[in-house]
C-alpha atoms as a PDB file:
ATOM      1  CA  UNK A   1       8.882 -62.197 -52.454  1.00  0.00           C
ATOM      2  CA  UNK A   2       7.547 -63.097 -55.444  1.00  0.00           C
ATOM      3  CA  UNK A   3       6.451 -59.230 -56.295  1.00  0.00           C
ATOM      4  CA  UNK A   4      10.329 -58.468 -55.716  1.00  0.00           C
ATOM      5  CA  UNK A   5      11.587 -61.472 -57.909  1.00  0.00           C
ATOM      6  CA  UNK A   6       9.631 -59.812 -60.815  1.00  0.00           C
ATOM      7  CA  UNK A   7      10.841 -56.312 -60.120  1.00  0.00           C
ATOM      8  CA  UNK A   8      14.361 -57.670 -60.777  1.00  0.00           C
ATOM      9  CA  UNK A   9      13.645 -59.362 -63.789  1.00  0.00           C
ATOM     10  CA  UNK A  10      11.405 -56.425 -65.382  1.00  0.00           C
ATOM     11  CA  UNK A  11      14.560 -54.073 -64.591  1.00  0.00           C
ATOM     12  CA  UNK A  12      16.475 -56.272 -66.101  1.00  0.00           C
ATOM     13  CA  UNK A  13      14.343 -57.064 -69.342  1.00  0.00           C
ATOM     14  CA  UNK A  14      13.763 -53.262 -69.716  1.00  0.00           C
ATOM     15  CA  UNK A  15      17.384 -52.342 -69.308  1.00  0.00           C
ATOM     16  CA  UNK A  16      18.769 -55.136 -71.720  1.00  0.00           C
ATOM     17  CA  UNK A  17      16.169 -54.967 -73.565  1.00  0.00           C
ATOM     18  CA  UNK A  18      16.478 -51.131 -74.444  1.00  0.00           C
ATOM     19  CA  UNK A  19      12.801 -50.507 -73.212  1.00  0.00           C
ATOM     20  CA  UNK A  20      12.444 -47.367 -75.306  1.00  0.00           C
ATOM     21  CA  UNK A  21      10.222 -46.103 -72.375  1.00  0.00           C
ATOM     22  CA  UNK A  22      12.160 -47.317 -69.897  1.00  0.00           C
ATOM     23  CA  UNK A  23      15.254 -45.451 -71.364  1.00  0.00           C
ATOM     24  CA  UNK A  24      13.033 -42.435 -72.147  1.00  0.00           C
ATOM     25  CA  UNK A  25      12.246 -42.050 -68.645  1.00  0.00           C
ATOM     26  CA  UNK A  26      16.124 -42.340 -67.138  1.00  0.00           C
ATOM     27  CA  UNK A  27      17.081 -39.872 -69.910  1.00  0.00           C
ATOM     28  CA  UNK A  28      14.824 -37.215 -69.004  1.00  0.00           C
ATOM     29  CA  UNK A  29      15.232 -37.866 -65.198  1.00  0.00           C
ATOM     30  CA  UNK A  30      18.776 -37.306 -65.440  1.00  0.00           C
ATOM     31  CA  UNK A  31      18.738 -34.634 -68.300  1.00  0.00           C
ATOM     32  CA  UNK A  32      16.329 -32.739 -65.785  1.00  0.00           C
ATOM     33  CA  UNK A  33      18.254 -32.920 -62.823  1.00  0.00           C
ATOM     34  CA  UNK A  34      21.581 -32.355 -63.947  1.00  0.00           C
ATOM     35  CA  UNK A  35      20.235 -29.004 -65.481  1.00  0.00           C
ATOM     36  CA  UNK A  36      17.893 -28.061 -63.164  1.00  0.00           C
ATOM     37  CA  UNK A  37      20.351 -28.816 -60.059  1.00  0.00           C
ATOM     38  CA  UNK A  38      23.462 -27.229 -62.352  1.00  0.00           C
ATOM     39  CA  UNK A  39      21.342 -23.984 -62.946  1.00  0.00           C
ATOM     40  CA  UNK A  40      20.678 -23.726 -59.213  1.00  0.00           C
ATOM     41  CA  UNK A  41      24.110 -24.809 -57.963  1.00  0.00           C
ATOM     42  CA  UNK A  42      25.852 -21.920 -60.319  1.00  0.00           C
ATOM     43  CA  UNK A  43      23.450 -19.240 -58.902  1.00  0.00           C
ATOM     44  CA  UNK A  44      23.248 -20.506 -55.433  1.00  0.00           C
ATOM     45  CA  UNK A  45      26.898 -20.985 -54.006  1.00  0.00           C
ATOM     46  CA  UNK A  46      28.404 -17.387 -54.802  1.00  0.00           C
ATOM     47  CA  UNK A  47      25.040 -16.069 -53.356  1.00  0.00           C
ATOM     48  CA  UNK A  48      25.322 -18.073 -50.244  1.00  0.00           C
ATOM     49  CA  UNK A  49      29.469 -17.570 -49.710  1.00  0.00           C
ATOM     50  CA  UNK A  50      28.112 -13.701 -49.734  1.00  0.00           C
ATOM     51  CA  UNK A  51      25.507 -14.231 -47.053  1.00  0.00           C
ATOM     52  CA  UNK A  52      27.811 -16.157 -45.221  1.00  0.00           C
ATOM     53  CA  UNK A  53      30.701 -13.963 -45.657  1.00  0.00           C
ATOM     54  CA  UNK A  54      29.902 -10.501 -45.797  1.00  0.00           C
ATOM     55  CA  UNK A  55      26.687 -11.069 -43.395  1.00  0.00           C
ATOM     56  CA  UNK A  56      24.704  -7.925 -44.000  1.00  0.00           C
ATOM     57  CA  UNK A  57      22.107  -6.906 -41.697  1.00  0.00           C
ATOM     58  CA  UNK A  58      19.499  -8.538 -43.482  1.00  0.00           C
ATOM     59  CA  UNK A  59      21.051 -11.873 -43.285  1.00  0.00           C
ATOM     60  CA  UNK A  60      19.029 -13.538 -40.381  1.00  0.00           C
ATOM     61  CA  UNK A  61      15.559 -12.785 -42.455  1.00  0.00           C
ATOM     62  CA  UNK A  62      17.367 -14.305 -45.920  1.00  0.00           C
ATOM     63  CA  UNK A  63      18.626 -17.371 -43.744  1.00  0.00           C
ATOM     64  CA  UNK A  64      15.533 -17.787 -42.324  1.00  0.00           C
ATOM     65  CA  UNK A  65      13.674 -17.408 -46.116  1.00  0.00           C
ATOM     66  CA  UNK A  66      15.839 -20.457 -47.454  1.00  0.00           C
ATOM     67  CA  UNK A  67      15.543 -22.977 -44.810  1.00  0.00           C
ATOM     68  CA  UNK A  68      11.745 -22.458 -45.216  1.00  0.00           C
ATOM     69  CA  UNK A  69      12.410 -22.877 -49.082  1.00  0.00           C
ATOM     70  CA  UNK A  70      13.848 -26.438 -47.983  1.00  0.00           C
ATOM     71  CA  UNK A  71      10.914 -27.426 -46.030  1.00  0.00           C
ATOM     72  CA  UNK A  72       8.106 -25.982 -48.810  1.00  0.00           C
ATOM     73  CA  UNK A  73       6.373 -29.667 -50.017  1.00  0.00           C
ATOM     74  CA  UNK A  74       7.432 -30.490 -53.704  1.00  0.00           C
ATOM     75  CA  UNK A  75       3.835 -30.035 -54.823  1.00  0.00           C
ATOM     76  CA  UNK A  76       3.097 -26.428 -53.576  1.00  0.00           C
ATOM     77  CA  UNK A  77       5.814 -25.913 -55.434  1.00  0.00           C
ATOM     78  CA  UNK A  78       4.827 -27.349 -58.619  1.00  0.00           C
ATOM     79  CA  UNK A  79       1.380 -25.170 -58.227  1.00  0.00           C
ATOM     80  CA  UNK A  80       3.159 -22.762 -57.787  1.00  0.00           C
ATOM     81  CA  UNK A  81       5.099 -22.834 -61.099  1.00  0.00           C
ATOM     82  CA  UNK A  82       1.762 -24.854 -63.019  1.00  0.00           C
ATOM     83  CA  UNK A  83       0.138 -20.726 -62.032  1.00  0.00           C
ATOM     84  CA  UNK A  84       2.779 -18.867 -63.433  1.00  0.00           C
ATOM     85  CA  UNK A  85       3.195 -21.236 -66.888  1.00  0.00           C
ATOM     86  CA  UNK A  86      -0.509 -21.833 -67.216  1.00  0.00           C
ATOM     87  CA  UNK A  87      -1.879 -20.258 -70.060  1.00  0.00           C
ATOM     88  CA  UNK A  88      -3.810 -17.749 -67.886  1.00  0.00           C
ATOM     89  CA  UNK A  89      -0.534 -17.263 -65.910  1.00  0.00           C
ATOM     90  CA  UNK A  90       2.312 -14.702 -66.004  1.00  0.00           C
ATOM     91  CA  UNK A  91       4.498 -16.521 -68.619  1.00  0.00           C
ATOM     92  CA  UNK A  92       1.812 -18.226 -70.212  1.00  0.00           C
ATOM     93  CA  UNK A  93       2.819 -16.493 -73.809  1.00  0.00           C
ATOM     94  CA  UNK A  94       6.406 -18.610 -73.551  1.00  0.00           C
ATOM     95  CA  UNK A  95       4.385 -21.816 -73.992  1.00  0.00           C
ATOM     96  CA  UNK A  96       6.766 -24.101 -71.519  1.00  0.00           C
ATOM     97  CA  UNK A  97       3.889 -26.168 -69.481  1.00  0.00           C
ATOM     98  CA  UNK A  98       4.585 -29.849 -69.798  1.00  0.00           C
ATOM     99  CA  UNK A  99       7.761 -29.773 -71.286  1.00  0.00           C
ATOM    100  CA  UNK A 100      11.208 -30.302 -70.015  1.00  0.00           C
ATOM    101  CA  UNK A 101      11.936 -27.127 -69.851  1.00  0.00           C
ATOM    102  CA  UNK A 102       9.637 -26.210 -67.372  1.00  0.00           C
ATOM    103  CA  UNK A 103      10.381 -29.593 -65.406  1.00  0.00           C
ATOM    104  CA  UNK A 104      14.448 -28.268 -64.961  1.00  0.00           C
ATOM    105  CA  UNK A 105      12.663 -24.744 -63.816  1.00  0.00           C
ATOM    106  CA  UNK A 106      11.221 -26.359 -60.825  1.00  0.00           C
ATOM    107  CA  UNK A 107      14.119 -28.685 -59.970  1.00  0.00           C
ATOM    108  CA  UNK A 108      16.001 -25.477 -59.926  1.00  0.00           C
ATOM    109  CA  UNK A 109      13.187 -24.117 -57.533  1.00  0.00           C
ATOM    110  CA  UNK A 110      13.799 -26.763 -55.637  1.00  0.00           C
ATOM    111  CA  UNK A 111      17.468 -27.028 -55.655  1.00  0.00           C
ATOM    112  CA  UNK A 112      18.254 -23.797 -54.719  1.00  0.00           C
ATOM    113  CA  UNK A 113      16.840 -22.917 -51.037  1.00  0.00           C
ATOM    114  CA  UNK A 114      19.137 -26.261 -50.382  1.00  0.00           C
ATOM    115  CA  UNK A 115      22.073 -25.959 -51.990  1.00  0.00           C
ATOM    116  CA  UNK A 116      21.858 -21.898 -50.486  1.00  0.00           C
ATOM    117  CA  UNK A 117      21.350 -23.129 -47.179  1.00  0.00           C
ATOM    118  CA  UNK A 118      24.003 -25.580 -46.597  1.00  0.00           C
ATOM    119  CA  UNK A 119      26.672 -23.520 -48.211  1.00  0.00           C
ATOM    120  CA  UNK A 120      26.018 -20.454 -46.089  1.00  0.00           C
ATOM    121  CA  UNK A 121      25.809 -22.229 -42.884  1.00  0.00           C
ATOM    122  CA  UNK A 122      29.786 -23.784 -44.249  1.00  0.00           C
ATOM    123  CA  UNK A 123      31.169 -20.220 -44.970  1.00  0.00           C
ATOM    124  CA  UNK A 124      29.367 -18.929 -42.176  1.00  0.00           C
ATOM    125  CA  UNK A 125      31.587 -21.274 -40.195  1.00  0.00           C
ATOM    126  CA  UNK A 126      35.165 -19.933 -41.433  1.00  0.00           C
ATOM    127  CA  UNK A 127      36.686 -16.993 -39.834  1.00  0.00           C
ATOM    128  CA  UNK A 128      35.101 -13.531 -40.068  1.00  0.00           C
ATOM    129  CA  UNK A 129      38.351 -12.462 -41.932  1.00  0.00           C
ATOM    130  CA  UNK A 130      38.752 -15.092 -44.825  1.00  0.00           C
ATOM    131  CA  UNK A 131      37.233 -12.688 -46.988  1.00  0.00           C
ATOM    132  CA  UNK A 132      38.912  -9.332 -46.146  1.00  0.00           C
ATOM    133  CA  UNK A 133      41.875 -11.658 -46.194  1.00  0.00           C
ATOM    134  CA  UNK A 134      41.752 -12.790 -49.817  1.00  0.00           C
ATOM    135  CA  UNK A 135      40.656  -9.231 -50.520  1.00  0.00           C
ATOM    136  CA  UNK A 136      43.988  -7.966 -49.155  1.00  0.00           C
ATOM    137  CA  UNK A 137      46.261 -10.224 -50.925  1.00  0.00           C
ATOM    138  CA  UNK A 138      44.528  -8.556 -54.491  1.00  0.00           C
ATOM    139  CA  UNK A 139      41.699 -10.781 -54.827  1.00  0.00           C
ATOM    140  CA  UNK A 140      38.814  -9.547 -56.473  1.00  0.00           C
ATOM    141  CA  UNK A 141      35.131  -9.848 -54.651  1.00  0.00           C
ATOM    142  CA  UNK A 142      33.966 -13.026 -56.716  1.00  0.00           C
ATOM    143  CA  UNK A 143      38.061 -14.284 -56.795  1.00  0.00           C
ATOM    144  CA  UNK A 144      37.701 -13.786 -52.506  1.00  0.00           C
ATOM    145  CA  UNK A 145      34.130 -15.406 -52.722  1.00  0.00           C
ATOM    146  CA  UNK A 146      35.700 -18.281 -54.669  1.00  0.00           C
ATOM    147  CA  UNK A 147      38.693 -18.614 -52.114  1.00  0.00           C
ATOM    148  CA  UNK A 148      36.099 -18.817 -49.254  1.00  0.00           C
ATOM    149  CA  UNK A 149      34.070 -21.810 -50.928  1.00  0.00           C
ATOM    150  CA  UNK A 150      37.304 -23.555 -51.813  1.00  0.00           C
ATOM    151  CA  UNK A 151      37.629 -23.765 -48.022  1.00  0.00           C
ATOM    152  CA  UNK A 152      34.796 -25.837 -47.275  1.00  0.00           C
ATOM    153  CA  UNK A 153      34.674 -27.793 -50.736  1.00  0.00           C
ATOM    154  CA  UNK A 154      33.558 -30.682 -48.999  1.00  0.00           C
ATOM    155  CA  UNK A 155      30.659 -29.503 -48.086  1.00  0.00           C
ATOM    156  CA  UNK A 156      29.534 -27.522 -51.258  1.00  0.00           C
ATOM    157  CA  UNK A 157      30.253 -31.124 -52.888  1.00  0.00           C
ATOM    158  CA  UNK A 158      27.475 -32.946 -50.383  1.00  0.00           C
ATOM    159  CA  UNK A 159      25.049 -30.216 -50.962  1.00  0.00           C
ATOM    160  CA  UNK A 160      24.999 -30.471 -54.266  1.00  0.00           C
ATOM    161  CA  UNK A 161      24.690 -34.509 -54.366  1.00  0.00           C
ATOM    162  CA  UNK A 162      22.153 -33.797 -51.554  1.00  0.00           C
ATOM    163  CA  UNK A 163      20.068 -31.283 -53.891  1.00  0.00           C
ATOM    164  CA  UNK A 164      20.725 -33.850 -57.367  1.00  0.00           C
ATOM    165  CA  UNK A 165      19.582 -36.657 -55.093  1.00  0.00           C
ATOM    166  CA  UNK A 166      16.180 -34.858 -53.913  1.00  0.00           C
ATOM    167  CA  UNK A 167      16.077 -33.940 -57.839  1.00  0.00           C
ATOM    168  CA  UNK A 168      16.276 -37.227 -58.846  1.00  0.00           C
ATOM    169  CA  UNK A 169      13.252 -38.354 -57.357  1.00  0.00           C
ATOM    170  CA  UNK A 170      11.170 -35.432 -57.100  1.00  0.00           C
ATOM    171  CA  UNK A 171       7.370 -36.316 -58.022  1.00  0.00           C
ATOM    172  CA  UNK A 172       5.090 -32.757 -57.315  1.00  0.00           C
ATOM    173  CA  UNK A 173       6.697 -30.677 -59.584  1.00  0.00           C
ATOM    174  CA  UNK A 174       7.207 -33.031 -62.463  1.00  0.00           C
ATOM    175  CA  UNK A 175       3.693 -34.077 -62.424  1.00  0.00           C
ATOM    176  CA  UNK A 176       2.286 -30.547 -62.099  1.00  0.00           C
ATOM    177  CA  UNK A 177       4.406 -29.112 -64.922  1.00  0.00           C
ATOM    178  CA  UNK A 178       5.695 -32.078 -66.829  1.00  0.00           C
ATOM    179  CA  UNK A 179       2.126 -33.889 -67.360  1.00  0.00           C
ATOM    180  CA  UNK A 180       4.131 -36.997 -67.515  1.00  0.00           C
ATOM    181  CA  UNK A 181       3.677 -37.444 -71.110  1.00  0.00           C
ATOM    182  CA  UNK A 182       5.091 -40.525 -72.694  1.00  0.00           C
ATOM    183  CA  UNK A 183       8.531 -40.442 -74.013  1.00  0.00           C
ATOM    184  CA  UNK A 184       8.853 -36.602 -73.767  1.00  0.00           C
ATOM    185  CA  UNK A 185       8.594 -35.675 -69.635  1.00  0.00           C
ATOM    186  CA  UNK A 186       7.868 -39.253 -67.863  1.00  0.00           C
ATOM    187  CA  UNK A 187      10.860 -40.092 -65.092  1.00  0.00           C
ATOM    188  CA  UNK A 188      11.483 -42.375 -63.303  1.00  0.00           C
ATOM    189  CA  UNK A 189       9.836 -41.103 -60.300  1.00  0.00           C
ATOM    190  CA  UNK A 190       6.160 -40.261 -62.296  1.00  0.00           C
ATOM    191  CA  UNK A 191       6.332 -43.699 -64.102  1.00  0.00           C
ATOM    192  CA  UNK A 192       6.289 -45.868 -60.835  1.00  0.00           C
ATOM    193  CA  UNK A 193       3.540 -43.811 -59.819  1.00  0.00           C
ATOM    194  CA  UNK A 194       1.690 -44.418 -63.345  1.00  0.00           C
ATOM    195  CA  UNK A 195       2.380 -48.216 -62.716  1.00  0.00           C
ATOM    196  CA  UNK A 196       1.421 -48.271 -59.679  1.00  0.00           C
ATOM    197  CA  UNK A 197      -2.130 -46.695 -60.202  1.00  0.00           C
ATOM    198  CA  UNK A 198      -2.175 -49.624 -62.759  1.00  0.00           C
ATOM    199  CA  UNK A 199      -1.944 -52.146 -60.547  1.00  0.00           C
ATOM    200  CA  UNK A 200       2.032 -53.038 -61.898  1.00  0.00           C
ATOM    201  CA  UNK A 201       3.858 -53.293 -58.833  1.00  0.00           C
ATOM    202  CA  UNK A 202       6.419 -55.361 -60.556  1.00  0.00           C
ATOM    203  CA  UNK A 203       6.930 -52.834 -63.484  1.00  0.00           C
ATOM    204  CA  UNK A 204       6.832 -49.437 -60.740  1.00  0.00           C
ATOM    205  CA  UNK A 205       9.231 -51.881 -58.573  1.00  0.00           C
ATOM    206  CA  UNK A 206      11.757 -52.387 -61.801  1.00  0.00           C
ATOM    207  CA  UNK A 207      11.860 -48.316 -62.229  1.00  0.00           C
ATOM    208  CA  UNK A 208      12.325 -47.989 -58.480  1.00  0.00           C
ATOM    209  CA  UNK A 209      15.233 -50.555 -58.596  1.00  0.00           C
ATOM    210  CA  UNK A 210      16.634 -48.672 -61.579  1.00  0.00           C
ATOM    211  CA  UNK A 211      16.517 -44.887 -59.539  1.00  0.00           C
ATOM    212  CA  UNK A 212      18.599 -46.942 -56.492  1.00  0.00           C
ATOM    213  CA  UNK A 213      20.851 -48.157 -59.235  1.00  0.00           C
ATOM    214  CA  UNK A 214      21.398 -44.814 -60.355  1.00  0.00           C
ATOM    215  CA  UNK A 215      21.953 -43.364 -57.247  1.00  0.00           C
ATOM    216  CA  UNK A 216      24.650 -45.956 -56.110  1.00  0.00           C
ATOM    217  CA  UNK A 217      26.523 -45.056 -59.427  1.00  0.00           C
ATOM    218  CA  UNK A 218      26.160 -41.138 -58.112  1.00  0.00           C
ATOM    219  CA  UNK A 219      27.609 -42.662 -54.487  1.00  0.00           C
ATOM    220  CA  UNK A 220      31.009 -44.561 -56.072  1.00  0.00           C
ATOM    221  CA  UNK A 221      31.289 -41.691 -58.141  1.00  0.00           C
ATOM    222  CA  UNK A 222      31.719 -38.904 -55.325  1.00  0.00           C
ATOM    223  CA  UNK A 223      33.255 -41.327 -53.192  1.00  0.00           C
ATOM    224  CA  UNK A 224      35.863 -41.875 -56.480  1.00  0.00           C
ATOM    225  CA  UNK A 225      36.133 -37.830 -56.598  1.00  0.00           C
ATOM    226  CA  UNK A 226      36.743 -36.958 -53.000  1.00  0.00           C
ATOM    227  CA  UNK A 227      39.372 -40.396 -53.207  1.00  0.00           C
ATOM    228  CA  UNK A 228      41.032 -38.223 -56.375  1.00  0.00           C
ATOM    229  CA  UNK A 229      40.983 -34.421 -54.138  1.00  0.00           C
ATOM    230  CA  UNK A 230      43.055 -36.727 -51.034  1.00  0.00           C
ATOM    231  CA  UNK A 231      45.474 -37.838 -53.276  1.00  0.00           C
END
């Protein structure tokens, strides 16, 4: 109990305090996710409410494609990505290996297959003729689209706290692009590990009970928004 005792009161000291490290890492975890997540959330849901609207023959295979995207481990991932932005690798000229930038490319990766998956399974749901009903009333294709997600909000709204949760505290792919270099690509997530192979459980246990703060905050705040869409 005692190992717990001084995670709380490192959190605390660090948070207070204004831990420049500390505050470092929560900045670039969030920064991260909320781009990475955002970049895959705007390219995934119109994508998806097409699969799972207009359902063209090669559907199944794309379906199928995506929910193995979901189960691909973090870290083959993050090879993947550490090949292509290696200096010997495809975009090796752009120069983006262990920087933030590449750390929001692979939560985007990541973020994607997910967000794609759950949202076409939700449209896939809705009547065959949603679609070729908007589109009859003088919606455009993207205006239809748009109608059809509006239908099943809810669940475009859990899939993307479901993919920014994952993103949150996502390891492979930040250590295999980011480096975790001090004050510049370190989270959260890669500085409890760093502690940990230390030998600081009570300093990877503070970060760890700052991510769970964090992710209540996310909870009371889509709780708060789907309160507000009720009303």
């Amino acid at each position: 109990m005692d190992f717990f005792a001084d995670g709380f009161r490192i959190a605390w000291a660090k948070l207070a305090g204004g831990d420049a490290d500390t505050w470092s890492a929560i900045e670039t975890s969030l920064l991260c996710t909320t781009l990475g997540v955002g970049i895959a959330f705007a390219l995934a849901v119109p994508y998806a409410a097409w699969l799972g609207q207009r359902r063209p023959r090669t559907a199944p295979t794309q379906v199928f494609l995506l929910r193995v995207g979901t189960f691909v481990p973090t870290v083959v991932v993050g090879l993947l990505l550490y090949g292509l932005l290696s200096r010997r690798g495809l975009l090796g000229s752009m120069d983006l290996l262990y920087t933030r930038t590449a750390i929001v490319a692979g939560q985007a990766l990541l973020a994607f297959p997910l967000i794609a998956t759950l949202v076409q399974a939700s449209t896939a749901s809705l009547d065959a003729r949603a679609y070729e009903t908007a589109r009859t009333l003088g919606a455009g294709p993207l205006r239809a689209l748009g109608a059809c997600v509006a239908e099943v909000r809810e669940a475009v709204v859990a899939a993307f706290l479901l993919a920014f949760a994952r993103g949150l505290s996502e390891l492979g792919v930040t250590l295999a692009v980011g480096g975790n270099l001090r004050q510049r690509t370190r989270t959260l997530s890669s500085t409890i590990t760093l502690e940990l192979s230390r030998g600081e459980f009570g300093a990877g246990l503070a970060c760890g009970i700052i991510l769970v703060l964090l992710a209540v905050a996310i909870a009371l705040l889509a709780s708060r928004l789907g309160k507000e869409r009720v009303r």
